[in-house]
PDB file of N, CA and C in Angstrom:
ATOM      1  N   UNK A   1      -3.454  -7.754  29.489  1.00  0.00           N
ATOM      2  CA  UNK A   1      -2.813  -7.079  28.380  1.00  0.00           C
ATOM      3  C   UNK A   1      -3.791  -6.083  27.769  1.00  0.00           C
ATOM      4  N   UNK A   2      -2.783  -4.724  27.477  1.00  0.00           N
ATOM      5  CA  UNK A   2      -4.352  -3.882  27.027  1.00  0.00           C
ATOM      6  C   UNK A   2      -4.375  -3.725  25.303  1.00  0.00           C
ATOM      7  N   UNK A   3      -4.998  -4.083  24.627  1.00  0.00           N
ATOM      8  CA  UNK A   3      -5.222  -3.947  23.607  1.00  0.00           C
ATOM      9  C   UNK A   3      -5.468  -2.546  22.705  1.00  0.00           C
ATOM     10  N   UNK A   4      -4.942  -2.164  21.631  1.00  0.00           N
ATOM     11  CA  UNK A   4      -4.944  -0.988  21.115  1.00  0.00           C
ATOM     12  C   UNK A   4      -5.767  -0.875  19.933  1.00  0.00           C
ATOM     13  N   UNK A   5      -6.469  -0.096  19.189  1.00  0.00           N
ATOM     14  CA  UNK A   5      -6.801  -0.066  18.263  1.00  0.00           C
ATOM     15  C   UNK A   5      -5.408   0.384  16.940  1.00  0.00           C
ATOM     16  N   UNK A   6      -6.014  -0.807  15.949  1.00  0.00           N
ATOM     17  CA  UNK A   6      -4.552  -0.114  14.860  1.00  0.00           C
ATOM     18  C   UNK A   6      -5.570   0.929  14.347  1.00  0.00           C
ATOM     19  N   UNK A   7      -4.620   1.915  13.633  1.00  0.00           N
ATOM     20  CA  UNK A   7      -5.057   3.267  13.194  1.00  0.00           C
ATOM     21  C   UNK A   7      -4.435   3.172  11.616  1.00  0.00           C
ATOM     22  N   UNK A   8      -3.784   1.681  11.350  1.00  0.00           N
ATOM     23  CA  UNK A   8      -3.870   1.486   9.794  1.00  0.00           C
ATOM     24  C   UNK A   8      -4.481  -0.002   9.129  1.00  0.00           C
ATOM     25  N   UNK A   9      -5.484   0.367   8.395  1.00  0.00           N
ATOM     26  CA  UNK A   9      -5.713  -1.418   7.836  1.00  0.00           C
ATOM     27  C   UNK A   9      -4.783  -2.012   7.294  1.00  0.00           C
ATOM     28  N   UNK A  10      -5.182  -3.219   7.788  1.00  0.00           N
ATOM     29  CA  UNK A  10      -3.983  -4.236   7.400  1.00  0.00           C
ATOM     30  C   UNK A  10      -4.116  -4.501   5.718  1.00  0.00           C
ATOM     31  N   UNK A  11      -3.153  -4.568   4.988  1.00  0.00           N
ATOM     32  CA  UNK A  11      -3.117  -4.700   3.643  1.00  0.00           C
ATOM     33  C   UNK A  11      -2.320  -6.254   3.462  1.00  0.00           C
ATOM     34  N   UNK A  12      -3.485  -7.316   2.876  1.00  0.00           N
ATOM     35  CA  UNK A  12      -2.989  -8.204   2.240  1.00  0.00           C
ATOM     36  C   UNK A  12      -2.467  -8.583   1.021  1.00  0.00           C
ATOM     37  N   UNK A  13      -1.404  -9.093   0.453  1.00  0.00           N
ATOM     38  CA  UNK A  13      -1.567  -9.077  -0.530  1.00  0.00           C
ATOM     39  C   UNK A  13      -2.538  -9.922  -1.923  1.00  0.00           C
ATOM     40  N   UNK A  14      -2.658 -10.972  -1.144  1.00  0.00           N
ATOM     41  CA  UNK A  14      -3.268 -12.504  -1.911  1.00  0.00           C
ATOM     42  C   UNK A  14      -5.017 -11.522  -1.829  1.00  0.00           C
ATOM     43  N   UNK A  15      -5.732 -10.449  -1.029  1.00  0.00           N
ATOM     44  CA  UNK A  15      -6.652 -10.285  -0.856  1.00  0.00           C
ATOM     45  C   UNK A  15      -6.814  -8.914  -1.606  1.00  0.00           C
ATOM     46  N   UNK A  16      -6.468  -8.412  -2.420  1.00  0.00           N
ATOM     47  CA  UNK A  16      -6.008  -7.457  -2.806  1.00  0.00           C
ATOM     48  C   UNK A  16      -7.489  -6.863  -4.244  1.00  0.00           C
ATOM     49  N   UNK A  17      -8.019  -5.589  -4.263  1.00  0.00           N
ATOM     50  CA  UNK A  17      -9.700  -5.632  -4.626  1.00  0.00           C
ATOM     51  C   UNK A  17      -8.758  -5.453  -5.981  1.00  0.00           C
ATOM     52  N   UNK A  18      -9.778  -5.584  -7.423  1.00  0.00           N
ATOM     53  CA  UNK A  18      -8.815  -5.340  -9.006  1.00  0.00           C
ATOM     54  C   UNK A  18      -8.874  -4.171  -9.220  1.00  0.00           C
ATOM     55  N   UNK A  19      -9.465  -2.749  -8.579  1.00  0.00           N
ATOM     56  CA  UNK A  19      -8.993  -1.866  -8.883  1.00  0.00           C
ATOM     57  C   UNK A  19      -7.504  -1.601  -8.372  1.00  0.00           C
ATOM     58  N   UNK A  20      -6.955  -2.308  -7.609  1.00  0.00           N
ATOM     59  CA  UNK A  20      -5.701  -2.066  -6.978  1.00  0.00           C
ATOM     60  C   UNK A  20      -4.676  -3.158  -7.662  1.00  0.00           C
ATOM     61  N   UNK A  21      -5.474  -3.994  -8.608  1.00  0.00           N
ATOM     62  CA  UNK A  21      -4.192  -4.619  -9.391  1.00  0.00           C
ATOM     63  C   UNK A  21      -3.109  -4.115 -10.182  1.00  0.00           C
ATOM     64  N   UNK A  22      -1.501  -4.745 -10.235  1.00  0.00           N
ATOM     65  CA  UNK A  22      -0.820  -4.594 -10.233  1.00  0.00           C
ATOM     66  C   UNK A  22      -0.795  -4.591 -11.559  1.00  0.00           C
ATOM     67  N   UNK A  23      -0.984  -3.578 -12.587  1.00  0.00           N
ATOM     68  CA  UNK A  23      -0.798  -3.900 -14.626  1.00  0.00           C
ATOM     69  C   UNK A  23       0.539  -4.607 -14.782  1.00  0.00           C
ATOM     70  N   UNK A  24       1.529  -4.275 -14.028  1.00  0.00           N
ATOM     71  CA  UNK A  24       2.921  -4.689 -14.455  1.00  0.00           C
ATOM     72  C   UNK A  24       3.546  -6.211 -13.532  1.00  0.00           C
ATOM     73  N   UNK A  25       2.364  -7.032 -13.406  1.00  0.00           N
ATOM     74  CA  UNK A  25       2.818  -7.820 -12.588  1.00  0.00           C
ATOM     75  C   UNK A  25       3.178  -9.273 -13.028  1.00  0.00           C
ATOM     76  N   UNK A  26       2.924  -9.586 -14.111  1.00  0.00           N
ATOM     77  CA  UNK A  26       3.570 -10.395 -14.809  1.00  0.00           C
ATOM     78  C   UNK A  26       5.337  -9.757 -15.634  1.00  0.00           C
ATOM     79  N   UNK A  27       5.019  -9.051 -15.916  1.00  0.00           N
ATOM     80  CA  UNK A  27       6.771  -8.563 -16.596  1.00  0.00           C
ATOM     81  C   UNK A  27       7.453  -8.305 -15.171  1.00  0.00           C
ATOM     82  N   UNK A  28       7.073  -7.580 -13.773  1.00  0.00           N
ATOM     83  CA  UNK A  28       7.964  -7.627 -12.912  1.00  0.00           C
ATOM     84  C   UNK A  28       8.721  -8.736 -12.652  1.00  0.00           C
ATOM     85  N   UNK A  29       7.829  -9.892 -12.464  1.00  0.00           N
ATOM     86  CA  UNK A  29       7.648 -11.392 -12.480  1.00  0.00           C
ATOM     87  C   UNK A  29       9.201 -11.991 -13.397  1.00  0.00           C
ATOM     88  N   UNK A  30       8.679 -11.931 -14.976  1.00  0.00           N
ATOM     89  CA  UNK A  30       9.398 -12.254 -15.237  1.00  0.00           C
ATOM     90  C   UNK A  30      11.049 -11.416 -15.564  1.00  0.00           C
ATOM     91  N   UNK A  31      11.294 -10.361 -15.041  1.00  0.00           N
ATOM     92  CA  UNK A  31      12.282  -9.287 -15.046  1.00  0.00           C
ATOM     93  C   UNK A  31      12.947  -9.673 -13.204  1.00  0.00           C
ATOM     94  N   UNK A  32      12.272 -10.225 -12.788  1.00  0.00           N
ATOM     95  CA  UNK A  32      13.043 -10.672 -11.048  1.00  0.00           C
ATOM     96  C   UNK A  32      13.601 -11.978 -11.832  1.00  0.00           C
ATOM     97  N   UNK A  33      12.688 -13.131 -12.239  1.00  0.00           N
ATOM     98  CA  UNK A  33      13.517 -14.253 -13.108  1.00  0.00           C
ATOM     99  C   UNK A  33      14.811 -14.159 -13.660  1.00  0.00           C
ATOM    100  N   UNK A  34      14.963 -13.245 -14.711  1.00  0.00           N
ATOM    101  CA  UNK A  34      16.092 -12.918 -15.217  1.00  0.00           C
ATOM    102  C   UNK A  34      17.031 -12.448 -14.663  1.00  0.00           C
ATOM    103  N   UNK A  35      16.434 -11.645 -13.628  1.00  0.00           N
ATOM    104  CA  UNK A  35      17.529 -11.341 -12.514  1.00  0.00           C
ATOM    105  C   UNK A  35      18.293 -12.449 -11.902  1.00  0.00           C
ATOM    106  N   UNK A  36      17.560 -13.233 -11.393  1.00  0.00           N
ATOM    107  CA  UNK A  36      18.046 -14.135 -10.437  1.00  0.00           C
ATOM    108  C   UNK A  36      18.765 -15.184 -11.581  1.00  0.00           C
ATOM    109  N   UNK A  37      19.017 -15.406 -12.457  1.00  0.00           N
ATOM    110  CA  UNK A  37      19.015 -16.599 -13.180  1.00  0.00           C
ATOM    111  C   UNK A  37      20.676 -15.698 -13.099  1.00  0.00           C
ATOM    112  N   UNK A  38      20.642 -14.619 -14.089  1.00  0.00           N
ATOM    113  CA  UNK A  38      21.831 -14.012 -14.197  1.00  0.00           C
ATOM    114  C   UNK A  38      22.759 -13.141 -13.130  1.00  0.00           C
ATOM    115  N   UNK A  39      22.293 -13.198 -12.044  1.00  0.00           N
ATOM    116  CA  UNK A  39      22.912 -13.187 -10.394  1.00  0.00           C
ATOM    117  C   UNK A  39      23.806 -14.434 -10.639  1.00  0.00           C
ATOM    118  N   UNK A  40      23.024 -15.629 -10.691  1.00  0.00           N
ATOM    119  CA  UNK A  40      23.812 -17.041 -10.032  1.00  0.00           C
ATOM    120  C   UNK A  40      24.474 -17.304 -10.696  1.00  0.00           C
ATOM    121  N   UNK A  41      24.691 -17.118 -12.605  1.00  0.00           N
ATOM    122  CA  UNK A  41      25.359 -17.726 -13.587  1.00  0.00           C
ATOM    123  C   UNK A  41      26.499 -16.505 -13.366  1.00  0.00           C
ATOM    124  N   UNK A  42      26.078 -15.481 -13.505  1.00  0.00           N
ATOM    125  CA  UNK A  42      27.205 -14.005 -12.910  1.00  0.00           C
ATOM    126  C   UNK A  42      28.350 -15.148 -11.693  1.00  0.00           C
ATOM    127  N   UNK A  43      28.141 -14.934 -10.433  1.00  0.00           N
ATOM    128  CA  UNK A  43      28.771 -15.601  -9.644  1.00  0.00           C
ATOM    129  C   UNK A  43      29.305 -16.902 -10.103  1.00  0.00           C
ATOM    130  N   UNK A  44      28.725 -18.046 -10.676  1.00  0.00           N
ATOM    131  CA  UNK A  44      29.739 -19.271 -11.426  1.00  0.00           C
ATOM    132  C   UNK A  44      30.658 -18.193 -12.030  1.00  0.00           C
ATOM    133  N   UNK A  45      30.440 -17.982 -13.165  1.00  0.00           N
ATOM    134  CA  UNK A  45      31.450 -17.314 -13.925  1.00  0.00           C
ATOM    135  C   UNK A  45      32.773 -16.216 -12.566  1.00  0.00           C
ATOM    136  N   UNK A  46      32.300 -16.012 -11.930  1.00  0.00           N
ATOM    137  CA  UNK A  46      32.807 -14.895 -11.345  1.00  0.00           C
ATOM    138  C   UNK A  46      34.217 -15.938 -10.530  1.00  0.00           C
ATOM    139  N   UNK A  47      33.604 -17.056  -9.829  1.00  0.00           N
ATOM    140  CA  UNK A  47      34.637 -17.597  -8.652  1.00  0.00           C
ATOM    141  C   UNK A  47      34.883 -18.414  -9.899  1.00  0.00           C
ATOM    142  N   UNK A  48      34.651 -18.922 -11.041  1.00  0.00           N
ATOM    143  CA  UNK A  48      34.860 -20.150 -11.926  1.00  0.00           C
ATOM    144  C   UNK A  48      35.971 -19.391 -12.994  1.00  0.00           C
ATOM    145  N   UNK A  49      35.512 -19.017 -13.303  1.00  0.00           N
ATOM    146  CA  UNK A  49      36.518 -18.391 -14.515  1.00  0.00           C
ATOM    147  C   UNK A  49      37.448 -17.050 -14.594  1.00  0.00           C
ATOM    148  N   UNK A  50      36.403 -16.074 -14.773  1.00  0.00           N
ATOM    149  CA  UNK A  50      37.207 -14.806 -14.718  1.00  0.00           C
ATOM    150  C   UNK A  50      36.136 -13.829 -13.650  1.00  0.00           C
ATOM    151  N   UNK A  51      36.683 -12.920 -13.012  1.00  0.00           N
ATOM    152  CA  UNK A  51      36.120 -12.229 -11.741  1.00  0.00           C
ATOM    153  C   UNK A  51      35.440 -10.819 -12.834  1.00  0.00           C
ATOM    154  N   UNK A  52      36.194 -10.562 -14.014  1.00  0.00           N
ATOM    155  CA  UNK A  52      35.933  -9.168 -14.214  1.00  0.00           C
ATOM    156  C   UNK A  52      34.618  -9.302 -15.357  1.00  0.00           C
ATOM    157  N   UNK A  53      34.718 -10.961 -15.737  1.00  0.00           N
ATOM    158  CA  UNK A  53      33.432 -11.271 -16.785  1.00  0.00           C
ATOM    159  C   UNK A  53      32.421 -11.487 -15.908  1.00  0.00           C
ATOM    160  N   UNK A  54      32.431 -11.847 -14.906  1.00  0.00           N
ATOM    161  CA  UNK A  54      31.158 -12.311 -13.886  1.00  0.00           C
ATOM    162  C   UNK A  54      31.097 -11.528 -13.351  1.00  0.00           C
ATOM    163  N   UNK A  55      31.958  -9.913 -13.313  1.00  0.00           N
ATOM    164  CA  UNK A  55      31.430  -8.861 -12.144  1.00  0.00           C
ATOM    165  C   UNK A  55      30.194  -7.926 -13.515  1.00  0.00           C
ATOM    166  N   UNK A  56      30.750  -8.361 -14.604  1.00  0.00           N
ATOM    167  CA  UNK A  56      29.970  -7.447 -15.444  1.00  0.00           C
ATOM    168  C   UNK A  56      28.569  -8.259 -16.166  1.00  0.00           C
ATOM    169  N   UNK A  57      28.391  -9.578 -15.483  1.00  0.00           N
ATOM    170  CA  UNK A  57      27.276 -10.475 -15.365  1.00  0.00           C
ATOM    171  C   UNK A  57      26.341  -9.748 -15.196  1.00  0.00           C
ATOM    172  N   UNK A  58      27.121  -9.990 -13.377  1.00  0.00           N
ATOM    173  CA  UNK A  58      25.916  -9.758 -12.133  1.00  0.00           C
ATOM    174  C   UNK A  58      25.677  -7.987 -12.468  1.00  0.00           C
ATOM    175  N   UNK A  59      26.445  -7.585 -13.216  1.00  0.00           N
ATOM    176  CA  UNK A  59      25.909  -5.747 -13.377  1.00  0.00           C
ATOM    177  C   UNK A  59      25.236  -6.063 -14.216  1.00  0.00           C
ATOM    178  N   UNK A  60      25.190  -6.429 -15.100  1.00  0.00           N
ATOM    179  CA  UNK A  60      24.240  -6.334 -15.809  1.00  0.00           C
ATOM    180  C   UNK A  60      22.669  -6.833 -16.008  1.00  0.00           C
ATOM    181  N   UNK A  61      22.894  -8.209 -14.774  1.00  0.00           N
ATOM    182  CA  UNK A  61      21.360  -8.491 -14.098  1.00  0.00           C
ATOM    183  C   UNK A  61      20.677  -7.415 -12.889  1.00  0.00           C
ATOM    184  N   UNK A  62      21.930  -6.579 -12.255  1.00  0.00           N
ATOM    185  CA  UNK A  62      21.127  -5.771 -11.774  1.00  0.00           C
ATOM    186  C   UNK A  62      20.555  -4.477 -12.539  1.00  0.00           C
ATOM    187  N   UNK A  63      20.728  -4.386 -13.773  1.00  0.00           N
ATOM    188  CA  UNK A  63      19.410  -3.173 -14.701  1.00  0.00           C
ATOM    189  C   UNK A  63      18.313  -3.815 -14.924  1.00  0.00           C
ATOM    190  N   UNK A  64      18.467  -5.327 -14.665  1.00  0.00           N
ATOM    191  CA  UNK A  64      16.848  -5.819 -14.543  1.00  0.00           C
ATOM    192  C   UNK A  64      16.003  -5.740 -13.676  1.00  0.00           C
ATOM    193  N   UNK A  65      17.116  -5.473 -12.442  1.00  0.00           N
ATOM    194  CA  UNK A  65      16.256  -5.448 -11.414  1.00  0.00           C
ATOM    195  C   UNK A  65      16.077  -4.053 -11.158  1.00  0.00           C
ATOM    196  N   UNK A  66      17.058  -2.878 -11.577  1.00  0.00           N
ATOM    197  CA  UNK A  66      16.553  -1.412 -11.621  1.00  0.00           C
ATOM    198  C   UNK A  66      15.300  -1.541 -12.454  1.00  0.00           C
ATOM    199  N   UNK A  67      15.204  -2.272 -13.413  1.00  0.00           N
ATOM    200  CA  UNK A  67      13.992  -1.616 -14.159  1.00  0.00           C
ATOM    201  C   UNK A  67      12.782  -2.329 -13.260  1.00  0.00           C
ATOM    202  N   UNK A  68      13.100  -3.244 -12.838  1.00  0.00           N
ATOM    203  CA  UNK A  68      11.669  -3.677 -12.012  1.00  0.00           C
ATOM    204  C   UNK A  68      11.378  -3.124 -10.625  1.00  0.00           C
ATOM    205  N   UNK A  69      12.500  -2.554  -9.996  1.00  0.00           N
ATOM    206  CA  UNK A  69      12.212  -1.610  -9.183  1.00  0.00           C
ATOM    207  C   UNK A  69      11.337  -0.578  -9.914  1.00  0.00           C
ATOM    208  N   UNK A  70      11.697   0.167 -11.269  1.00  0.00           N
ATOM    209  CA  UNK A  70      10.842   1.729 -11.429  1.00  0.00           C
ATOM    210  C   UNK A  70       9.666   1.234 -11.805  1.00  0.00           C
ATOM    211  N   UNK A  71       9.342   0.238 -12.187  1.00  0.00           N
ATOM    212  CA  UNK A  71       7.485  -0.530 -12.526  1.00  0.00           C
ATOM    213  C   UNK A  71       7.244  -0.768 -11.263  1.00  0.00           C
ATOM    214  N   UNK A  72       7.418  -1.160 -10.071  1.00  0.00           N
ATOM    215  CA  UNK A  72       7.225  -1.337  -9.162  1.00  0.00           C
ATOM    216  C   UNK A  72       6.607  -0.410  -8.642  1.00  0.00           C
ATOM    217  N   UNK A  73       7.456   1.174  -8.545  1.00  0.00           N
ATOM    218  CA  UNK A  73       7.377   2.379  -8.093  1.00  0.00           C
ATOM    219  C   UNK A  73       6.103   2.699  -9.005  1.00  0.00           C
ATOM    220  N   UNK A  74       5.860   2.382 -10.147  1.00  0.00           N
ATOM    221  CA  UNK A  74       5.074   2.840 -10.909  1.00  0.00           C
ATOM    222  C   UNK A  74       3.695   2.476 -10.931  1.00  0.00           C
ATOM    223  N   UNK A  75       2.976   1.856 -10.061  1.00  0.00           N
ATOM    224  CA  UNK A  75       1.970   0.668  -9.765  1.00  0.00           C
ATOM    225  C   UNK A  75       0.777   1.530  -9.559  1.00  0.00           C
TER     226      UNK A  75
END
């Protein structure tokens, strides 16, 4: 087997130097939480009760996750 050289370093994350730390990585943290909490309670409500209160749940847990996408982008 012929072996290649990679032509990009591998980037870990757990190994990661602190000039390259993440400032926003605790609020991403807890802004994916909230997401997910209000995804799953969105869906109960959605098949449980009413479809149009649980569709406007789960919309509304996903601006948590827009906003942790643009901190993300913002790193």
């Amino acid at each position: 087997m012929i072996e290649t050289e990679n032509t990009f370093p591998r980037r870990h994350r757990r190994g990661e130097e602190p000039e390259d730390h993440d400032r926003f990585a605790s609020l991403r943290q807890l802004l994916n939480i909230i997401f997910m909490i209000g995804a799953i309670v969105g869906m109960f409500v959605y098949f449980k009760y009413s479809h149009s209160l649980g569709g406007g749940i789960i919309i509304g847990s996903m601006a948590f996750k827009l906003i942790e996408c643009v901190l993300r982008l913002m790193k």
